[in-house]
C-alpha atoms as a PDB file:
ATOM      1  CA  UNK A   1     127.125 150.343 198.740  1.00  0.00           C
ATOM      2  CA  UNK A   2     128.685 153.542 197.359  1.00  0.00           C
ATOM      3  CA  UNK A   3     126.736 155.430 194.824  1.00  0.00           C
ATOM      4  CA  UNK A   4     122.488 155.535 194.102  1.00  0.00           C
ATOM      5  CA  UNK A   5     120.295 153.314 194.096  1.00  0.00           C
ATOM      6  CA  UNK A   6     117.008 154.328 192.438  1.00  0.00           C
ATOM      7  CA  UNK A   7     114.399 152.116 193.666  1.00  0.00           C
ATOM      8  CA  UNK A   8     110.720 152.587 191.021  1.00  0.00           C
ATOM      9  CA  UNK A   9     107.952 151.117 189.423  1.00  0.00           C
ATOM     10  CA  UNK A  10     105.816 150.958 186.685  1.00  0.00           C
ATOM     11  CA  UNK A  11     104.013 154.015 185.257  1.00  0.00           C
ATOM     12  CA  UNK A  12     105.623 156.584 187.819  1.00  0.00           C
ATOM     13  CA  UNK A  13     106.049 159.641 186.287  1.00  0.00           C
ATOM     14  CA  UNK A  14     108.327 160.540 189.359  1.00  0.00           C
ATOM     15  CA  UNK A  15     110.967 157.835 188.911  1.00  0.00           C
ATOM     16  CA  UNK A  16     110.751 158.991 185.167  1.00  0.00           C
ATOM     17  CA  UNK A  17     111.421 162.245 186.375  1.00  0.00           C
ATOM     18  CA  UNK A  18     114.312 161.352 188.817  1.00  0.00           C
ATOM     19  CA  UNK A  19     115.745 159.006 186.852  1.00  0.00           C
ATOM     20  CA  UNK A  20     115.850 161.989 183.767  1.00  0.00           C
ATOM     21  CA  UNK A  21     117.843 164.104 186.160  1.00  0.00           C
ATOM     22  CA  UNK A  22     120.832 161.520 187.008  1.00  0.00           C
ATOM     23  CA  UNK A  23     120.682 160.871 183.617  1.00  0.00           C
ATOM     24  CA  UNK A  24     121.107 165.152 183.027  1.00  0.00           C
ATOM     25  CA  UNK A  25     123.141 165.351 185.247  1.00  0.00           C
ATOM     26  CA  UNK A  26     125.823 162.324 183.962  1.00  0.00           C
ATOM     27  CA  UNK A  27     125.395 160.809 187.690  1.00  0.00           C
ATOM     28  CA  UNK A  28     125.690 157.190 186.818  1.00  0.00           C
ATOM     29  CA  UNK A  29     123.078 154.701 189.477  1.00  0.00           C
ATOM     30  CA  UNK A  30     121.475 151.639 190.108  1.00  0.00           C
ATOM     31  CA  UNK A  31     117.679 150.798 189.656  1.00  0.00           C
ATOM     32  CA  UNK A  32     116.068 148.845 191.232  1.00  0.00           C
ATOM     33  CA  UNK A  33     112.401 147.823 190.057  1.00  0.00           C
ATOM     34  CA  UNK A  34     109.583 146.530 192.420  1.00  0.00           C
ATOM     35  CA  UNK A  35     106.538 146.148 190.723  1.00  0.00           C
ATOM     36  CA  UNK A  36     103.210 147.469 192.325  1.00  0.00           C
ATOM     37  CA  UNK A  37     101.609 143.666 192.893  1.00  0.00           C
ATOM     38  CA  UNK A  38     105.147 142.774 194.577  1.00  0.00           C
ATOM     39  CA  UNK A  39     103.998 143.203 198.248  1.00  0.00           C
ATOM     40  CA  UNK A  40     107.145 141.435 199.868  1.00  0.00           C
ATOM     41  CA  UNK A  41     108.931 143.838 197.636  1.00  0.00           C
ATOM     42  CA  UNK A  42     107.136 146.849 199.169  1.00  0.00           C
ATOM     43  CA  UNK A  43     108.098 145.120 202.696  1.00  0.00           C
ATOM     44  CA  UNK A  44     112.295 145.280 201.559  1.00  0.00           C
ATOM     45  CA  UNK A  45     111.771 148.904 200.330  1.00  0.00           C
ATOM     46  CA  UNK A  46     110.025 150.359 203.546  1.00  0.00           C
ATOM     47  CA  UNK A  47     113.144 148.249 205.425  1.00  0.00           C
ATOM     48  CA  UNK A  48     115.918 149.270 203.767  1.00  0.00           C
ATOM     49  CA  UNK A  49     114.699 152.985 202.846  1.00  0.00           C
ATOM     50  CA  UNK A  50     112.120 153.782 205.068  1.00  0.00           C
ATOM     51  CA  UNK A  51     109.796 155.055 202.776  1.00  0.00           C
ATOM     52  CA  UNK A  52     107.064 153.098 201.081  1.00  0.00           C
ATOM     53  CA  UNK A  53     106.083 155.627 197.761  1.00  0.00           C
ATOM     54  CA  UNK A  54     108.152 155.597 194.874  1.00  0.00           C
ATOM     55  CA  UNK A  55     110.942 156.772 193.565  1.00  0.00           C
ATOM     56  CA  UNK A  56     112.928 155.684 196.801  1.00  0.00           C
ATOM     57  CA  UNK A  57     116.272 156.831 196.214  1.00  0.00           C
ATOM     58  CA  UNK A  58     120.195 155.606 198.188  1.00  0.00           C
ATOM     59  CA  UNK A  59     123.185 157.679 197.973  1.00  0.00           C
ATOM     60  CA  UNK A  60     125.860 155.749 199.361  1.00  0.00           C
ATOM     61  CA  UNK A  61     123.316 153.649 202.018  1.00  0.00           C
ATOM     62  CA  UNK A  62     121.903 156.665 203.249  1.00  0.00           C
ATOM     63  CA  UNK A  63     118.200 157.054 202.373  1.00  0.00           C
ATOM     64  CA  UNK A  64     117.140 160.366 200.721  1.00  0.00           C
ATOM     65  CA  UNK A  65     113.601 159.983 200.149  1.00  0.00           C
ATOM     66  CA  UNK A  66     111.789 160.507 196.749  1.00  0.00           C
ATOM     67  CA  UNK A  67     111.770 163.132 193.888  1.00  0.00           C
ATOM     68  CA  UNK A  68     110.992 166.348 195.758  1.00  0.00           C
ATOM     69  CA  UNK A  69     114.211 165.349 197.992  1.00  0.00           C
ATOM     70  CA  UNK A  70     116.348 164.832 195.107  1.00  0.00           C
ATOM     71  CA  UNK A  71     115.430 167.639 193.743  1.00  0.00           C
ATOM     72  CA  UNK A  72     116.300 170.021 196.504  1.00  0.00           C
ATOM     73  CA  UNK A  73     119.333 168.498 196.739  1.00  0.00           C
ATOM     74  CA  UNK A  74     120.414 169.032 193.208  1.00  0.00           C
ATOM     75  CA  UNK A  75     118.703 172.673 193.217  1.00  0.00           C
ATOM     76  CA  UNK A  76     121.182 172.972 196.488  1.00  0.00           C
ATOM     77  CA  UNK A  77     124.029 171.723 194.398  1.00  0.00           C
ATOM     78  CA  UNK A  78     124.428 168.789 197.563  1.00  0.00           C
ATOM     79  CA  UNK A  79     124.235 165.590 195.248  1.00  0.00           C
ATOM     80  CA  UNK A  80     127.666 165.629 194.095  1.00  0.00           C
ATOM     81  CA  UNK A  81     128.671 166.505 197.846  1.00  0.00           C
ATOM     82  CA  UNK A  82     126.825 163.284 199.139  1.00  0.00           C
ATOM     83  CA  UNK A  83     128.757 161.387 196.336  1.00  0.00           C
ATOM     84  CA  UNK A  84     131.967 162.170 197.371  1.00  0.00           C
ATOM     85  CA  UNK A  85     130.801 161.338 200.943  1.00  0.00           C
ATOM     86  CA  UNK A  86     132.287 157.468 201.633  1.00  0.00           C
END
């Protein structure tokens, strides 16, 4: 699936936090909300991204990580470079 796919929760200042930078930023994406009693949800999220905490974020089916990855990327100026990847 081409573009991001921001995976939270409820009362997580770091999907606030990533979600505020897209949002900056003008980068349009997809959220996708587990909440934190949802333990088969937890299950999908460690599948399809490998990572368990949240934020959990997709660019273009390739798992990034969380907050601290995204923002490295965009302090690297790389998000809009894995956008354009396809």
């Amino acid at each position: 699936m081409p573009g991001i796919t921001v995976y939270t929760t409820e009362s997580c200042p770091f999907c606030l936090r990533a979600k505020a930078l897209l949002n900056q930023r003008g980068i349009p994406y997809d959220e996708v909300v587990i909440p934190r009693s949802d333990h088969e949800g937890r299950e999908r999220l460690v599948r399809e991204t490998g990572g368990y905490t949240f934020p959990q974020i997709v660019i273009n089916g390739r798992s990034i990580g969380g907050w601290d990855q995204l923002t490295a990327l965009d302090q690297a100026g790389d998000v809009d470079g894995l956008l354009d990847e396809q």
